[in-house]
C-alpha atoms as a PDB file:
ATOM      1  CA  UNK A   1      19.470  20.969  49.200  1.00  0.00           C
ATOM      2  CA  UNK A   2      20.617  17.182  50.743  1.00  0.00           C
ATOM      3  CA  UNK A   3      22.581  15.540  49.112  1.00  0.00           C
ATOM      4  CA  UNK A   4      21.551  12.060  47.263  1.00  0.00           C
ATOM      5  CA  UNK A   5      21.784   9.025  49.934  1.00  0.00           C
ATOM      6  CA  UNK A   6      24.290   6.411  48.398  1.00  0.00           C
ATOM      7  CA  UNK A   7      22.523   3.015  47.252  1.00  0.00           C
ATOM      8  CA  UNK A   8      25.019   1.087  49.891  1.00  0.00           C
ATOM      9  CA  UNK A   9      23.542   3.501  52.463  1.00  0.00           C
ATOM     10  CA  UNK A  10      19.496   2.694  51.114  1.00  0.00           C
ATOM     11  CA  UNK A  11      20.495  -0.991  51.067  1.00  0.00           C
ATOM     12  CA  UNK A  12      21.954  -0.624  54.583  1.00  0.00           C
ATOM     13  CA  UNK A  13      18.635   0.495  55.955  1.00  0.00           C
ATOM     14  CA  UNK A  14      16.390  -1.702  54.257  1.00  0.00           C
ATOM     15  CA  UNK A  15      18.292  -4.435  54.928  1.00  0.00           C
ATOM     16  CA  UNK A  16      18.420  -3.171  58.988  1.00  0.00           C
ATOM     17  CA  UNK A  17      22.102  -3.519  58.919  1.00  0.00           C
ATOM     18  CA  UNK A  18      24.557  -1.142  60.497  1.00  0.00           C
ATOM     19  CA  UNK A  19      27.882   0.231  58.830  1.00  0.00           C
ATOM     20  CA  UNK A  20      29.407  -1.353  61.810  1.00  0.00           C
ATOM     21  CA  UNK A  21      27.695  -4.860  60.165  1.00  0.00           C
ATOM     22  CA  UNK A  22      29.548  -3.934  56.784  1.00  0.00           C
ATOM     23  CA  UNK A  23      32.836  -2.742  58.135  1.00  0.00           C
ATOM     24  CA  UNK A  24      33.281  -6.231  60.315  1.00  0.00           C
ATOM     25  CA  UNK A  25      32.195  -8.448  57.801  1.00  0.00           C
ATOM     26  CA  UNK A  26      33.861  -6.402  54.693  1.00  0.00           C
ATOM     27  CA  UNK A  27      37.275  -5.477  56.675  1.00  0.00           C
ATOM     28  CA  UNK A  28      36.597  -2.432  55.519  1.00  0.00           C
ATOM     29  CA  UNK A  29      37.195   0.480  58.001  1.00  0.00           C
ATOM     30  CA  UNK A  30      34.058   1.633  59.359  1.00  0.00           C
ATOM     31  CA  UNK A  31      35.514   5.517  58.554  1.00  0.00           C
ATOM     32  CA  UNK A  32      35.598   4.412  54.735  1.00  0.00           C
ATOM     33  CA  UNK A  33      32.246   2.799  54.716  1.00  0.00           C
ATOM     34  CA  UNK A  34      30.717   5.688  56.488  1.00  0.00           C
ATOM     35  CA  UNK A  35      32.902   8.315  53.661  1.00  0.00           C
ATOM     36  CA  UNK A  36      31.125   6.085  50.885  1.00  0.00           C
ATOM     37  CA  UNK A  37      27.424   5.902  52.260  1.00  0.00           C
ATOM     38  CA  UNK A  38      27.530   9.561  52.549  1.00  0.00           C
ATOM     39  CA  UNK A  39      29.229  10.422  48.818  1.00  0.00           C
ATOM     40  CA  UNK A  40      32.446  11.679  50.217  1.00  0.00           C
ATOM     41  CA  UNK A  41      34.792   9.015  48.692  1.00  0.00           C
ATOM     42  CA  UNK A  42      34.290   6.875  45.853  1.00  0.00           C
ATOM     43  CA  UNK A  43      35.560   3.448  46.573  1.00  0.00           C
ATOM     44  CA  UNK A  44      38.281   1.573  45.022  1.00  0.00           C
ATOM     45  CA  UNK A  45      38.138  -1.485  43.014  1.00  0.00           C
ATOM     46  CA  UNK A  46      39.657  -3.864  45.974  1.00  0.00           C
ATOM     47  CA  UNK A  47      36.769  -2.107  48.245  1.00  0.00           C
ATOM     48  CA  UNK A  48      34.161  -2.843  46.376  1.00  0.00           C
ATOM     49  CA  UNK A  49      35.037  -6.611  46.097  1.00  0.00           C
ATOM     50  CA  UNK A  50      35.489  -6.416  49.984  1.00  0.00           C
ATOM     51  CA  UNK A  51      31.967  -4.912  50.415  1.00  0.00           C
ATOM     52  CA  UNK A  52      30.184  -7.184  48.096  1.00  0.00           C
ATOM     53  CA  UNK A  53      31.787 -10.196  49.383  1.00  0.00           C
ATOM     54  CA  UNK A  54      29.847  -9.229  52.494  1.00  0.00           C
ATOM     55  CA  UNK A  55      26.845  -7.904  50.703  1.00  0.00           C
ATOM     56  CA  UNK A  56      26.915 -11.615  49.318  1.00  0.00           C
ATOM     57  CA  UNK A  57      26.784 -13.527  52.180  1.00  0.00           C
ATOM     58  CA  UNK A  58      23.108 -12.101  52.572  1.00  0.00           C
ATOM     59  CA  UNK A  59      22.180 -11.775  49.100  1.00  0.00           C
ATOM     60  CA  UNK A  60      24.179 -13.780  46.711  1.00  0.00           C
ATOM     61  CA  UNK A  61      22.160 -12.262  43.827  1.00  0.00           C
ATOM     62  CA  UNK A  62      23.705  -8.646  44.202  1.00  0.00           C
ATOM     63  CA  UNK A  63      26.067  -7.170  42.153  1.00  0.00           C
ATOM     64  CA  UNK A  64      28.239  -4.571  42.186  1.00  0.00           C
ATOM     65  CA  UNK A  65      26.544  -2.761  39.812  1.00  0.00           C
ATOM     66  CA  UNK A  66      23.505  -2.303  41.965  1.00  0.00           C
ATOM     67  CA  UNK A  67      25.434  -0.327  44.554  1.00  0.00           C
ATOM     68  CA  UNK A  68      28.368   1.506  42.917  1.00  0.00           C
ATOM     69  CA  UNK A  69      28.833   3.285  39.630  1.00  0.00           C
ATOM     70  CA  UNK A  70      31.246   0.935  37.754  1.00  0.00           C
END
């Protein structure tokens, strides 16, 4: 059995963006980014601003909510 692909990850490849994409314009490591995408780590509350401040910058409509279980 695979395991579920994160919604960052889904929203990564629709959006034919790279984790490299997230991790320079989140300042997020690109070792954390690639941890969440795949379900390893669940990411902190100063992360997930980080990320969506970048998610935001393409589509200021998202929310956390839509990628992380908060």
């Amino acid at each position: 059995m695979g395991s579920k692909r994160h919604r960052l990850k889904n929203w990564l490849v629709v959006e034919g963006r790279s984790q490299e994409w997230l991790a320079k314009n989140s300042k997020v490591s690109r070792h954390t980014i690639s941890e969440i995408c795949t379900g390893k780590r669940n990411p902190s509350v100063p992360t997930i601003k980080k990320i969506m401040s970048a998610i935001k910058r393409v589509n200021k409509n998202a929310k956390a909510e839509d990628f992380f279980d908060i």
